[in-house]
N, C-alpha and C. Protein backbone atom coordinates (compact mmCIF):
# COMPACT_ATOMS: atom_id res chain seq x y z
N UNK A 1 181.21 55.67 126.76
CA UNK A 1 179.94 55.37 127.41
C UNK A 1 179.83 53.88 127.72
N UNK A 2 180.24 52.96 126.54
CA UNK A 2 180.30 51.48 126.98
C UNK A 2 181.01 50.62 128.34
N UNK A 3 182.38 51.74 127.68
CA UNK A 3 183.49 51.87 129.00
C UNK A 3 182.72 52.22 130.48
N UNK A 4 181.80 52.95 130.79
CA UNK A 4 181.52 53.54 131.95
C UNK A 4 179.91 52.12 132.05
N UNK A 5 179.03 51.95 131.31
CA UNK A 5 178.60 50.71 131.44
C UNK A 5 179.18 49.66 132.03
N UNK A 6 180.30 48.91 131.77
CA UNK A 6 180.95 48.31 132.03
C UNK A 6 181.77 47.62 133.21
N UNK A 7 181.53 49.21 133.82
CA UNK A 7 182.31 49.64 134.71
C UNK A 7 181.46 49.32 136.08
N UNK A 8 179.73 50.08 135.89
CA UNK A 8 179.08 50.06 136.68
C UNK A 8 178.18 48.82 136.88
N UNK A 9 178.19 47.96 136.32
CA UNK A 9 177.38 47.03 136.40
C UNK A 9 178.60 45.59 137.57
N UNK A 10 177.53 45.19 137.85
CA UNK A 10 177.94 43.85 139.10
C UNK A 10 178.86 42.69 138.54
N UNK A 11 179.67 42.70 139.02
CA UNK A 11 180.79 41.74 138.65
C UNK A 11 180.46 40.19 138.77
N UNK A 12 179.43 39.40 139.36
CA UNK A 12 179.05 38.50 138.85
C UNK A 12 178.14 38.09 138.08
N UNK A 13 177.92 36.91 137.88
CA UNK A 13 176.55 36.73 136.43
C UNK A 13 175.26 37.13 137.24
N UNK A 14 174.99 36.50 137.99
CA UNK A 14 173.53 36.39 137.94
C UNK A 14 173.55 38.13 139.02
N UNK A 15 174.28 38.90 139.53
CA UNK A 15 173.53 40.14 139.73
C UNK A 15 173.71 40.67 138.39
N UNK A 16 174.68 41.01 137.31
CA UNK A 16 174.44 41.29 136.55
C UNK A 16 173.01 41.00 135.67
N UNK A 17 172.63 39.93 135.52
CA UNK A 17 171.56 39.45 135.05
C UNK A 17 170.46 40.41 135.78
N UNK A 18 170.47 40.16 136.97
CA UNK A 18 169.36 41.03 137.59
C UNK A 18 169.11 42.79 137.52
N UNK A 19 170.27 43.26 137.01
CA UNK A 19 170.73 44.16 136.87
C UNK A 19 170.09 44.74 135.91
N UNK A 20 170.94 44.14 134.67
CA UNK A 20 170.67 44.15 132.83
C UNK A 20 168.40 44.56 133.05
N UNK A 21 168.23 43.40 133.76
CA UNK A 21 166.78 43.03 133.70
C UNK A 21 165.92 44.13 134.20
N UNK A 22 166.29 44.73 135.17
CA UNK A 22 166.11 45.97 135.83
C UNK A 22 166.41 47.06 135.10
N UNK A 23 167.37 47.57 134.39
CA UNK A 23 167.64 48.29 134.09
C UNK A 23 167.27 48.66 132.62
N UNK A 24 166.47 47.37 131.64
CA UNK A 24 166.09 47.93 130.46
C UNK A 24 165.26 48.74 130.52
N UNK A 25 165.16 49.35 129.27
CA UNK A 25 164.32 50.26 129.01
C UNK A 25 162.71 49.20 128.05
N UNK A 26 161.67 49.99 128.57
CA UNK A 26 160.11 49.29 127.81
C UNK A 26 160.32 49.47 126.19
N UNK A 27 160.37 48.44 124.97
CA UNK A 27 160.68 48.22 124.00
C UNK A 27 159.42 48.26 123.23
N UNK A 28 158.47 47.59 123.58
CA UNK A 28 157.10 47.25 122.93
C UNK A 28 156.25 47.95 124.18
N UNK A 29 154.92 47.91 123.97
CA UNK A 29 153.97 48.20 124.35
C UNK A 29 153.08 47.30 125.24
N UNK A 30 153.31 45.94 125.46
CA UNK A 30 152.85 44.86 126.12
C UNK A 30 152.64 45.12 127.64
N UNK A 31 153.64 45.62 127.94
CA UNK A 31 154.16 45.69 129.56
C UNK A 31 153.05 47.22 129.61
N UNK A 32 153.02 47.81 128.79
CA UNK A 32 152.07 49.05 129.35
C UNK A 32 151.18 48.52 129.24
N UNK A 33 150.72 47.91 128.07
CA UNK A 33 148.69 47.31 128.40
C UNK A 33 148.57 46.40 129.47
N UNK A 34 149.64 45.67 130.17
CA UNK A 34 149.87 45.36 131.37
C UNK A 34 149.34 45.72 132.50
N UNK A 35 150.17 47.31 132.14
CA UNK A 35 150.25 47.71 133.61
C UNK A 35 148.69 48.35 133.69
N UNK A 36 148.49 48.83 132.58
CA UNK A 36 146.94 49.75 132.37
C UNK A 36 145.57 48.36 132.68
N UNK A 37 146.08 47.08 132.70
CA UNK A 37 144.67 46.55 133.03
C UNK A 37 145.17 46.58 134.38
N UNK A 38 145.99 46.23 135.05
CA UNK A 38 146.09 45.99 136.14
C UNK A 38 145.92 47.40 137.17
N UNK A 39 145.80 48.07 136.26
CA UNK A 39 145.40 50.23 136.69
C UNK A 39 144.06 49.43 137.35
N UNK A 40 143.20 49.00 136.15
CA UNK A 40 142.03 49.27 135.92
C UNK A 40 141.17 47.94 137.21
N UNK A 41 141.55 46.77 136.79
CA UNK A 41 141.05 46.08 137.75
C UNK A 41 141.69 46.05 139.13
N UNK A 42 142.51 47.13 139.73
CA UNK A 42 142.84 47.57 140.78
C UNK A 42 141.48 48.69 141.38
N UNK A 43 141.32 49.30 140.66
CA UNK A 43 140.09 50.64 140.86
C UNK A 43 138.84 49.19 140.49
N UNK A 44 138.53 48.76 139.92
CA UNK A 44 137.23 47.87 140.12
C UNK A 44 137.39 47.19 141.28
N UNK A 45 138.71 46.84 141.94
CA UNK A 45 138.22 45.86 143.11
C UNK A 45 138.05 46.84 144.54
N UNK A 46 138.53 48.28 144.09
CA UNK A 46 138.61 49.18 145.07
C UNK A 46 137.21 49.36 144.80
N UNK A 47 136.70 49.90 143.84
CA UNK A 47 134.69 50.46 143.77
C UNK A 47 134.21 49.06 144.33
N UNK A 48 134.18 47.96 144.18
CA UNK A 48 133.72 46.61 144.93
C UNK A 48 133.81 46.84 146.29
N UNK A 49 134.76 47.23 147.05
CA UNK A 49 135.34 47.19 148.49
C UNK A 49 134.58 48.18 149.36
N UNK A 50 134.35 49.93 148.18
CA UNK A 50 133.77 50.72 148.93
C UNK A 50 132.32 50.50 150.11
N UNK A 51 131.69 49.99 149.44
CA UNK A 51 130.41 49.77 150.35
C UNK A 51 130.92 48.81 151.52
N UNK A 52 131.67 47.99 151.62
CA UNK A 52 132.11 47.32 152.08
C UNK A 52 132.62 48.07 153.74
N UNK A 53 133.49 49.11 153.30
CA UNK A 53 134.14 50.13 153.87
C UNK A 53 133.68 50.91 154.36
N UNK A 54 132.20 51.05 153.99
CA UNK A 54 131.47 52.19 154.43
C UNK A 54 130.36 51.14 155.58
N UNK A 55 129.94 50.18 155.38
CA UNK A 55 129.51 49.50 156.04
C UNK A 55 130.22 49.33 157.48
N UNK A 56 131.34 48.72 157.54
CA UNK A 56 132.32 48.08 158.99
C UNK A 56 132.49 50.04 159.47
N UNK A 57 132.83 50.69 158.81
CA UNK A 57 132.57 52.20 159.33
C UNK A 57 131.47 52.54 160.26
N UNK A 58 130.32 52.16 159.58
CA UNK A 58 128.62 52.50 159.87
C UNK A 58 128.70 51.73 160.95
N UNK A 59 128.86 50.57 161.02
CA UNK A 59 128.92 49.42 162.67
C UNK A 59 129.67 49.59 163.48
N UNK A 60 131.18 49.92 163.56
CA UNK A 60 132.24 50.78 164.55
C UNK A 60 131.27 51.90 165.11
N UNK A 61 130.77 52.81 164.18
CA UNK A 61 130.40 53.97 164.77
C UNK A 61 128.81 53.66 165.84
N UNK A 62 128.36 52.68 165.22
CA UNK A 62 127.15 52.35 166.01
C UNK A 62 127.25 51.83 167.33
N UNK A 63 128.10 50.57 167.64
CA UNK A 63 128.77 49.95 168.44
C UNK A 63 129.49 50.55 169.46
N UNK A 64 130.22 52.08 169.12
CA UNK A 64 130.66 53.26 170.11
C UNK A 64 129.91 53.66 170.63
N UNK A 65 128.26 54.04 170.13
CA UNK A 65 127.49 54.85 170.72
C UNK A 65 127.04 54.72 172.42
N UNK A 66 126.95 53.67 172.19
CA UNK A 66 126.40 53.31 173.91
C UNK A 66 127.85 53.33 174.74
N UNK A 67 128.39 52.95 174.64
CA UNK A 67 130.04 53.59 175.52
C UNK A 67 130.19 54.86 175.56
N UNK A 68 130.13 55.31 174.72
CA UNK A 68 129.93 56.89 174.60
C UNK A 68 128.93 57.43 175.21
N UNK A 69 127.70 56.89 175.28
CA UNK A 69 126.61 57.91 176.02
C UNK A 69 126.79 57.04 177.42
N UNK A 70 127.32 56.26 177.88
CA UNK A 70 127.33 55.93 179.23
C UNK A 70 128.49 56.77 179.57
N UNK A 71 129.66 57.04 179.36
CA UNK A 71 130.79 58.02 179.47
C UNK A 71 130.27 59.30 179.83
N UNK A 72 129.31 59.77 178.78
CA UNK A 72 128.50 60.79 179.21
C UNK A 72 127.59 61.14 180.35
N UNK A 73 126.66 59.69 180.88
CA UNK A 73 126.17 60.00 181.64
C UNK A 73 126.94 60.02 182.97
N UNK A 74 128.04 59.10 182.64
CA UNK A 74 129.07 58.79 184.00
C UNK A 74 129.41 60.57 184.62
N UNK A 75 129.94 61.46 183.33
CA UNK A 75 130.33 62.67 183.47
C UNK A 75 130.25 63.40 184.30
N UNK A 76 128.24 63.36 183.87
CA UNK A 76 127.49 64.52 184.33
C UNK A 76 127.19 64.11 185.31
N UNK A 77 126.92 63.28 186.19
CA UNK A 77 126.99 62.38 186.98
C UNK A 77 128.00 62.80 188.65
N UNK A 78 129.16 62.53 187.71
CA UNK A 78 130.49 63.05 188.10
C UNK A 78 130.40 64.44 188.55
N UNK A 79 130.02 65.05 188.01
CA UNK A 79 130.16 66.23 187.80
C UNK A 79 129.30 67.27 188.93
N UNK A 80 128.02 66.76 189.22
CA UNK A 80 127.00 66.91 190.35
C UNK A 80 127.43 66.54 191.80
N UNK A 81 128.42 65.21 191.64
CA UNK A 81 128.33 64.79 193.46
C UNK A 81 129.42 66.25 193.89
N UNK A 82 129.04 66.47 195.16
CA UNK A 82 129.34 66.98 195.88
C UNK A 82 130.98 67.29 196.58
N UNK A 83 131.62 67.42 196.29
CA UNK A 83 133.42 67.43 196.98
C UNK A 83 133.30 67.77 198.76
N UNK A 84 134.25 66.72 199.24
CA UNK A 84 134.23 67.17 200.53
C UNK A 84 135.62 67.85 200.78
């Protein structure tokens, strides 16, 4: 098994290094309470953002309206003249 380690890893130092570094396994528990705050104040800056998101949503959709109902009236409009 050492033999086949050995084998597969990068023949110079520093990819090896990068390698080794990559490839351990989590020993202690540090790196998980890590990753779990960074869970957590990821989802707090997302609940922060929502209103945010829902807002520039609410103004796009407002801002369409009158293009949209002139499109509409252009339509019907359209739609009445006469063909020769």
């Amino acid at each position: 098994m050492a033999k086949l380690l050995q084998d597969s890893l990068p023949k110079t130092k520093a990819t090896r290094a990068t390698w080794l570094a990559n490839h351990q396994e989590l020993d202690d528990q540090d790196r998980v309470d890590q990753v779990e705050f960074v869970d957590l104040y990821t989802s707090f800056v997302f609940i922060l953002l929502l209103p945010v998101a829902v807002l520039i949503y609410f103004v796009v959709g407002v801002t369409t309206l009158p293009g949209l109902v002139m499109l509409k009236i252009y339509m019907a409009t359209a739609l009445k003249r006469p063909t020769k």
